[in-house]
Protein backbone atom coordinates (compact mmCIF):
# COMPACT_ATOMS: atom_id res chain seq x y z
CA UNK A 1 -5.66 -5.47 -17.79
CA UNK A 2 -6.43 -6.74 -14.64
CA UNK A 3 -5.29 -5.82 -11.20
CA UNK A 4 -3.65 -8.84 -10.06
CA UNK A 5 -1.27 -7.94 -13.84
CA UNK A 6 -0.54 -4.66 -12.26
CA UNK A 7 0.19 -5.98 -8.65
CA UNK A 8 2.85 -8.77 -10.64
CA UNK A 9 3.92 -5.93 -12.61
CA UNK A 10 4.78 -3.59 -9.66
CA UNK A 11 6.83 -6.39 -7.99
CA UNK A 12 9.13 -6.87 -10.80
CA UNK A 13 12.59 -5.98 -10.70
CA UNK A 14 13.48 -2.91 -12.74
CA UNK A 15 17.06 -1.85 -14.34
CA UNK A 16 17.96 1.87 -13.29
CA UNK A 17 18.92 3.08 -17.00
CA UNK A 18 21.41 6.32 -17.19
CA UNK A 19 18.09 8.91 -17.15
CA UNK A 20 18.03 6.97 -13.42
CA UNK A 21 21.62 6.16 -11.99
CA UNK A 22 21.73 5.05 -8.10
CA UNK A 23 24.11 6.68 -6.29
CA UNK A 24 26.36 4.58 -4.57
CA UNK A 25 27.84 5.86 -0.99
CA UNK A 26 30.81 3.48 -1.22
CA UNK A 27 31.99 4.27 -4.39
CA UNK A 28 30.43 7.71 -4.25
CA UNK A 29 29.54 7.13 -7.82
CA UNK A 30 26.13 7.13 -10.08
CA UNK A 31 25.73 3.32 -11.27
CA UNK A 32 23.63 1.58 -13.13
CA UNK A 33 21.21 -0.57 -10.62
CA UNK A 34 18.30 -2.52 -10.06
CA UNK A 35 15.21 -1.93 -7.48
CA UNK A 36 12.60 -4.51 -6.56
CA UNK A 37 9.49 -3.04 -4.92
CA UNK A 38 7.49 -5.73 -2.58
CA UNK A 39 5.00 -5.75 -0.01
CA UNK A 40 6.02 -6.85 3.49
CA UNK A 41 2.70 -6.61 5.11
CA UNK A 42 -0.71 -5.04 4.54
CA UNK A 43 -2.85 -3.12 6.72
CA UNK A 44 -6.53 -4.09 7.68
CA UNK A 45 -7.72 -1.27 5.03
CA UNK A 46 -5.81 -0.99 1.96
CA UNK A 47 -6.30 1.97 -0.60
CA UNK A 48 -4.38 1.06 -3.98
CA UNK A 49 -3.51 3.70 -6.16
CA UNK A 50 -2.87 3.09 -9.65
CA UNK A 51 0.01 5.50 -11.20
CA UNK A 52 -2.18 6.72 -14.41
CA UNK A 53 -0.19 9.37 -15.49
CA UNK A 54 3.27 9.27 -16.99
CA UNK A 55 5.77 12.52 -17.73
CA UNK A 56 8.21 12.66 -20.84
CA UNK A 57 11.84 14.85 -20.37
CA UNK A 58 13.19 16.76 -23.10
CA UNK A 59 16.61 17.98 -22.86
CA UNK A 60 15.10 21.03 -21.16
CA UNK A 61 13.38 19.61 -18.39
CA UNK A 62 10.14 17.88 -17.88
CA UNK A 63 7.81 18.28 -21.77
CA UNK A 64 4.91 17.19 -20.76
CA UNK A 65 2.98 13.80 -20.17
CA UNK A 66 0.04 11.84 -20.79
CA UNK A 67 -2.77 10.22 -19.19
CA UNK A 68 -2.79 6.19 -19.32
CA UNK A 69 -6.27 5.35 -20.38
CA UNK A 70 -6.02 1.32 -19.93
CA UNK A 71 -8.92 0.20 -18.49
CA UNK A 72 -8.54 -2.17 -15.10
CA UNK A 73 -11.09 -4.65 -14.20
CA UNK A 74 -10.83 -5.26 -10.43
CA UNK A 75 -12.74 -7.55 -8.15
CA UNK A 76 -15.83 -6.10 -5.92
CA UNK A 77 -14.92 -9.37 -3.32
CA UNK A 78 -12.62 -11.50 -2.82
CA UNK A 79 -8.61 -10.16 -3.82
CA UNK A 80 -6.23 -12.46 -2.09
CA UNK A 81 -3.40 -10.40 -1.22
CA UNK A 82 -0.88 -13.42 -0.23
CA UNK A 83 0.49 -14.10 -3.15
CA UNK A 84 2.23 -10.56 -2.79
CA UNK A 85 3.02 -10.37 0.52
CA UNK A 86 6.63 -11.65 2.01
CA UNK A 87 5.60 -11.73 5.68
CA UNK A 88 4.60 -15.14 6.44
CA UNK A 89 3.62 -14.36 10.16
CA UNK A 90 1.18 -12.32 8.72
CA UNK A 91 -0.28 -14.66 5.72
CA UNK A 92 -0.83 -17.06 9.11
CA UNK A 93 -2.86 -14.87 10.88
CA UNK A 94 -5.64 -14.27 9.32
CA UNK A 95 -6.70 -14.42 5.51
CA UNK A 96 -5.61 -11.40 3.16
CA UNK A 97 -8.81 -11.03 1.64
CA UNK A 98 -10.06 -7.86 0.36
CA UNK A 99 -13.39 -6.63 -1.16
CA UNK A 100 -13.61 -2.78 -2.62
CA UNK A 101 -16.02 -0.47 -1.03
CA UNK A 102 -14.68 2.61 -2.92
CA UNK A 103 -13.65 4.02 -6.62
CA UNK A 104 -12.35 7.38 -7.40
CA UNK A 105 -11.52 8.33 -11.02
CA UNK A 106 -10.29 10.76 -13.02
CA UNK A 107 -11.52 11.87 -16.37
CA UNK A 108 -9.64 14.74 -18.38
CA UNK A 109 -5.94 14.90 -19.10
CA UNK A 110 -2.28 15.15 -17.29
CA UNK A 111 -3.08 19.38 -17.42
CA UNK A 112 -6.83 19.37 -16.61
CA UNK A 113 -9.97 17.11 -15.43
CA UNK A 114 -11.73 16.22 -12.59
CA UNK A 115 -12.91 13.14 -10.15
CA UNK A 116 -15.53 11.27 -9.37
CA UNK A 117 -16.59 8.78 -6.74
CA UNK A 118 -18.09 6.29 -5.97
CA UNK A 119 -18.58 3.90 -2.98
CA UNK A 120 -20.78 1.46 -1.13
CA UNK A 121 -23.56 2.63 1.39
CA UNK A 122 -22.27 0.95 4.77
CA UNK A 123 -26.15 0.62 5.74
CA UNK A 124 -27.54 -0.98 2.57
């Protein structure tokens, strides 16, 4: 998978099923809905966080989870941000081009592990 696939993938729309009902404050009512996450802007340094664990309800509350072990190739230059950002005052002003200076990840599982780092020497 690549990052721009997750970046598409986080601005699709999603259907609220009945585990996830929006409240409606007209109709004071749970409904059935749908939610569109998008960028407006983006800030001179961007951290992206990747959502790599997922948890699983039983009928008693939360049972658990898993890790998501899907690998992500990312670019070390060069992301062009534009494509999802909806201000276009900003996508004038200057190109939204980013290059990664920084990696932290996690090995273990959703109940133990540990992180690691790594990241470019701003001297060398």
């Amino acid at each position: 998978v690549n990052l721009e696939d997750c970046l598409r993938e986080f601005k699709q729309t999603e259907v609220l099923d009945d585990d996830n009902l929006w409240y409606c404050n007209k109709c004071k009512d749970h409904v059935k809905a749908t939610k569109t996450l998008e960028l407006f802007r983006v800030p001179r340094i961007m951290i992206i966080t990747l959502k790599r664990f997922k948890s699983s309800k039983s009928k008693y509350g939360f049972g658990g989870g898993q890790k998501i072990d899907t690998v992500v190739n990312f670019p070390l230059e060069g992301l062009n941000m534009s494509p999802y950002v909806l201000s276009q005052e900003q996508k004038g002003t200057r190109p939204l081009i980013y290059d990664c200076f920084a990696v932290s990840n996690h090995f273990g599982s959703v109940s133990f592990g540990h992180y690691t780092a790594y990241g470019q020497n701003p001297i060398t």
